[in-house]
Protein backbone atom coordinates (compact mmCIF):
# COMPACT_ATOMS: atom_id res chain seq x y z
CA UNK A 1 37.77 -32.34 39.52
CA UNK A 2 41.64 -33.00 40.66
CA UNK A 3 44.11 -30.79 38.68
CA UNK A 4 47.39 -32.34 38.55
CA UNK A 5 50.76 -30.48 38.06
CA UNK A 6 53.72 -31.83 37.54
CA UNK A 7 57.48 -30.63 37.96
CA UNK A 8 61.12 -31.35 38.34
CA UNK A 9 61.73 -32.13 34.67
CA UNK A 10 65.23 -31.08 32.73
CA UNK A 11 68.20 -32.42 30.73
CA UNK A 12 70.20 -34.65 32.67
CA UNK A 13 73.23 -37.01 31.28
CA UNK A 14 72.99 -40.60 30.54
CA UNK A 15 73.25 -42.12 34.54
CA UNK A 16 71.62 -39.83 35.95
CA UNK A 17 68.99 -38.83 37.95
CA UNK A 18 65.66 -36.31 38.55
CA UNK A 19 62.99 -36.69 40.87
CA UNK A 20 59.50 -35.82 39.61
CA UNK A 21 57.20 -34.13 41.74
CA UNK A 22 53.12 -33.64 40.82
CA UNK A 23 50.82 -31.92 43.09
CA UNK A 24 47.35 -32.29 42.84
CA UNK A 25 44.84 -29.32 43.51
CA UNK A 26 42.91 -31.23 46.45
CA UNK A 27 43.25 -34.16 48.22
CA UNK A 28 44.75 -37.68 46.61
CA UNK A 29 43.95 -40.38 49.46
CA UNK A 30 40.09 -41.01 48.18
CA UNK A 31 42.22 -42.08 44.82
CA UNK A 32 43.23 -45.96 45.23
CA UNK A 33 45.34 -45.83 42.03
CA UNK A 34 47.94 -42.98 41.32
CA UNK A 35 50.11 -42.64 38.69
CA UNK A 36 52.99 -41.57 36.08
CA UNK A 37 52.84 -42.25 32.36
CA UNK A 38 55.35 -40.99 29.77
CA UNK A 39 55.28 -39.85 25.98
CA UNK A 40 58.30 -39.68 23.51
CA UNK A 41 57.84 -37.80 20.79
CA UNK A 42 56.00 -40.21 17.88
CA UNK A 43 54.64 -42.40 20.46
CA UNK A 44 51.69 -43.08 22.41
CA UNK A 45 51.26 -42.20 25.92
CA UNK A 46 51.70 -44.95 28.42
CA UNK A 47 51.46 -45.90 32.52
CA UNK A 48 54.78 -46.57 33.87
CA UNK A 49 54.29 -46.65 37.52
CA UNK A 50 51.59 -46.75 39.65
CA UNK A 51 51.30 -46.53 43.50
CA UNK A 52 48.13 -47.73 45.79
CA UNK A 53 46.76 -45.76 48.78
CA UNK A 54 47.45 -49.12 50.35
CA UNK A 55 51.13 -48.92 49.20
CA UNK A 56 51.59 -51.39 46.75
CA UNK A 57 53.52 -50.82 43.57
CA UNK A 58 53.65 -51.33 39.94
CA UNK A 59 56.03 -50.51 37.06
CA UNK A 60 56.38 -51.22 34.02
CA UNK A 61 59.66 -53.53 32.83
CA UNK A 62 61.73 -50.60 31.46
CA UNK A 63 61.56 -48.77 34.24
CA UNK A 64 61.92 -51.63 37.15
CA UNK A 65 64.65 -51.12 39.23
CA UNK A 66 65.79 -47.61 38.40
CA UNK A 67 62.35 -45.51 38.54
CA UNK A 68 60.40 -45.60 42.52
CA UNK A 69 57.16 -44.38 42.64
CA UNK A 70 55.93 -42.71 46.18
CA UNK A 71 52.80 -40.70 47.18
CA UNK A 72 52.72 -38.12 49.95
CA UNK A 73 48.47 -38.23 50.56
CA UNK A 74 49.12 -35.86 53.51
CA UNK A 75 50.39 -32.96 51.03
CA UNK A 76 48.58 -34.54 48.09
CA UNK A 77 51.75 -35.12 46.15
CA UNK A 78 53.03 -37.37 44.06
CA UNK A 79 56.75 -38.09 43.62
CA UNK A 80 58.64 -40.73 40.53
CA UNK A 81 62.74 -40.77 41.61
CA UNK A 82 64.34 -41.94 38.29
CA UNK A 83 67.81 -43.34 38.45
CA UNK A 84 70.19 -44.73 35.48
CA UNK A 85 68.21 -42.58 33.51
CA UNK A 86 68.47 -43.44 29.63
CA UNK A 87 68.27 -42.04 26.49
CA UNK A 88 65.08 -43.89 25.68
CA UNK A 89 63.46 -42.49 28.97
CA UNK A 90 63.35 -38.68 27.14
CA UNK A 91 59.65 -38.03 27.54
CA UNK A 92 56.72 -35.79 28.71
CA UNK A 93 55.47 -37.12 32.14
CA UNK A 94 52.34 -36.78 33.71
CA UNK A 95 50.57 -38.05 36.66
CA UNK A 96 47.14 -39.08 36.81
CA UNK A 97 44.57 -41.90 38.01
CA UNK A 98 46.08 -44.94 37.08
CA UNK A 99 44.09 -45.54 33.99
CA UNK A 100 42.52 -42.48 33.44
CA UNK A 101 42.97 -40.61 29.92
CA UNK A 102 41.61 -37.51 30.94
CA UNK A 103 41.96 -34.54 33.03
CA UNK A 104 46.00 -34.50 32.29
CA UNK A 105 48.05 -31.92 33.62
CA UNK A 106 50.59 -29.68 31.33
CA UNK A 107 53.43 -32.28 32.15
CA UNK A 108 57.35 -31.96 32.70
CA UNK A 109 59.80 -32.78 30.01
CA UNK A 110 62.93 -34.93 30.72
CA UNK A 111 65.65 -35.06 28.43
CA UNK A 112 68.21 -37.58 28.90
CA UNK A 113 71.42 -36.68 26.56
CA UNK A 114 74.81 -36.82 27.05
């Protein structure tokens, strides 16, 4: 089974940006959905962005336009570049099969605070 871990987390000012990385213990290409999901303290976990092996897209509308998803299938890696980051964004984030509620990886936090 695919062990995900995820990094590139920190505090970062309102504005600005981190780039998530999550590297998965074997190989992602055989996975046709990829993705990251989010949880802020007192609330649920949820998908924000997923990516396709055959590179299609999908975020969520809080995120569109400042988060990009990418996937690296060759070094089984996962990347989520977050721009204009906001306060509301502070959040655990994991990767994982789009859709998939198991088999989650330890996370990276992200703080956004000025």
């Amino acid at each position: 089974q695919v062990q995900f871990v995820e990094s590139g987390g920190g505090l970062v000012q309102p504005g600005g940006s981190l780039r998530l990385s999550c590297t998965a213990s074997t190989g992602i290409s055989s996975i046709d959905l990829i993705a990251w999901a989010r949880q802020a303290p007192g609330k649920q976990r949820e998908f924000i962005a997923r990516a396709s092996k055959y590179g299609s897209t999908l975020y969520i509308e809080s995120v569109k336009g400042r988060f990009t998803i990418s996937r690296d299938d060759a070094n089984n890696t996962l990347y989520l570049q977050m721009n204009n980051l906001k306060p509301e964004d502070t959040a655990t984030y994991y990767c994982n099969k789009y859709n998939s509620w198991t088999n989650w990886g330890q996370g990276t936090q992200v703080t956004v605070s000025s």
